[in-house]
Each structure stands twice: as structure tokens, then as C-alpha cells.
Protein backbone atom coordinates (compact mmCIF):
# COMPACT_ATOMS: atom_id res chain seq x y z
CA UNK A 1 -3.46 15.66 4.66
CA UNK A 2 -1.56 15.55 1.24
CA UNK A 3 -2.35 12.85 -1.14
CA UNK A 4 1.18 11.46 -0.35
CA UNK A 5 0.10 10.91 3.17
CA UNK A 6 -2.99 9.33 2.54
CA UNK A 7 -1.51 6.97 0.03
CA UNK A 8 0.93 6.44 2.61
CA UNK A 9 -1.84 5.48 4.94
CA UNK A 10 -3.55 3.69 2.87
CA UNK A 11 -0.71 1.34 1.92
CA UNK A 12 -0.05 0.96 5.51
CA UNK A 13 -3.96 -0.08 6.18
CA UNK A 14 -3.19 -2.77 3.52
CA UNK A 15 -0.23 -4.26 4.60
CA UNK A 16 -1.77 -4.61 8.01
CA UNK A 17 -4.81 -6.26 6.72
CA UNK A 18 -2.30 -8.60 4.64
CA UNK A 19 -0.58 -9.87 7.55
CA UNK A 20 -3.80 -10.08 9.46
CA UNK A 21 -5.33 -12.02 6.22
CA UNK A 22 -1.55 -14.23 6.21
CA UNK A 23 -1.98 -14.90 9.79
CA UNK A 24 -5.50 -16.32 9.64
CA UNK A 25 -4.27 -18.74 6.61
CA UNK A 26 -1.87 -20.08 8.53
CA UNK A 27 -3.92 -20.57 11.11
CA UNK A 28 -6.42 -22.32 8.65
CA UNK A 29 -2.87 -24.47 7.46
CA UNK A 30 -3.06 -22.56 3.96
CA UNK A 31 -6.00 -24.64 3.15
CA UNK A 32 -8.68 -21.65 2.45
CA UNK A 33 -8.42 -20.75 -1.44
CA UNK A 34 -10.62 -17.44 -1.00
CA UNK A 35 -7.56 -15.78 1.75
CA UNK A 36 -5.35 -16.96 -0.99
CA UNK A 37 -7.01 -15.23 -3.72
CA UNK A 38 -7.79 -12.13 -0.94
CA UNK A 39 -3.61 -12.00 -0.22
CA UNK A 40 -3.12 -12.17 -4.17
CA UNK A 41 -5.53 -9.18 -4.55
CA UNK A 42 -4.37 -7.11 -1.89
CA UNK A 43 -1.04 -7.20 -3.01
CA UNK A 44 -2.05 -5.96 -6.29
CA UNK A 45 -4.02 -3.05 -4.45
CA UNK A 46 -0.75 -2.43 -2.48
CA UNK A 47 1.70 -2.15 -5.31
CA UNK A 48 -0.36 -0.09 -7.35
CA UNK A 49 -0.63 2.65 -4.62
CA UNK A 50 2.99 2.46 -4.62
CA UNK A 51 3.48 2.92 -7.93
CA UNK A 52 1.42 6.17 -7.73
CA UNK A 53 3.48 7.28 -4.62
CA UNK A 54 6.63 7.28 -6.26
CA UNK A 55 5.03 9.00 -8.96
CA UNK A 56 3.96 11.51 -6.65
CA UNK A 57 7.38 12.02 -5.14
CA UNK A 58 8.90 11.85 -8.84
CA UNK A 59 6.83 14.74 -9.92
CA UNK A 60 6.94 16.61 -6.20
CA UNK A 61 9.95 19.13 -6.55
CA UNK A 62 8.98 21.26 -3.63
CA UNK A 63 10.70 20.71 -0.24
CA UNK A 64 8.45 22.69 2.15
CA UNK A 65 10.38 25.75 1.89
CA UNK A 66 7.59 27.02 -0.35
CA UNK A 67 10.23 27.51 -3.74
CA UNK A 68 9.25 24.76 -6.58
CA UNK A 69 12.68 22.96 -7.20
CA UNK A 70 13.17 21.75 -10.66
């Protein structure tokens, strides 16, 4: 698996734990501080991976022919 792909996983592993973590505060009524502060740092985990995946695909000029693309 290419690091692309497994950022791509991971970021998909944290936006599933986000909703799961949104889900459960609204089952609490949005009354439990620490799934506040757990939703604030998990989108702060998420949007740093994407910020390395589009670097990634920024710097990524090949296009599986096997030729480097500049």
C-alpha cells in the first residue's frame, strides 16, 4: 500500500470515529465536555493528514504508466 492509500485510510478511520464520537454527544444532549474536546482533536488529526495528502499528490507526477511527469 502507498503512503497515499494509507493516509487515505487513515483519514477515513477518523472521520468514522468522528461521527461515531458526534453521535454519542448527541446522544449525551452535547452535555459531555471530554467528546467535545475528543471531536475538536480529531478534527485537527484529520486535517493535518490532509494537508500531507495533497502534498503527496502535489509532489506525485507519475501516473502509473511508470514515466515521471513533470
Amino acid at each position: 500500500m502507498s503512503e497515499q492509500e494509507e493516509l487515505m485510510d487513515s483519514i477515513l478511520n477518523v472521520d468514522l470515529e468522528i461521527v461515531e464520537t458526534v453521535r454519542t454527544l448527541q446522544q449525551e444532549n452535547w452535555n459531555t465536555e471530554a467528546l467535545k474536546n475528543q471531536v475538536t482533536d480529531l478534527l485537527g488529526i484529520h486535517d493535518e493528514m490532509v494537508k500531507k495528502l495533497r502534498t503527496l499528490q502535489n509532489s506525485d507526477h507519475s501516473c502509473d504508466c511508470g514515466h515521471d511527469h513533470c
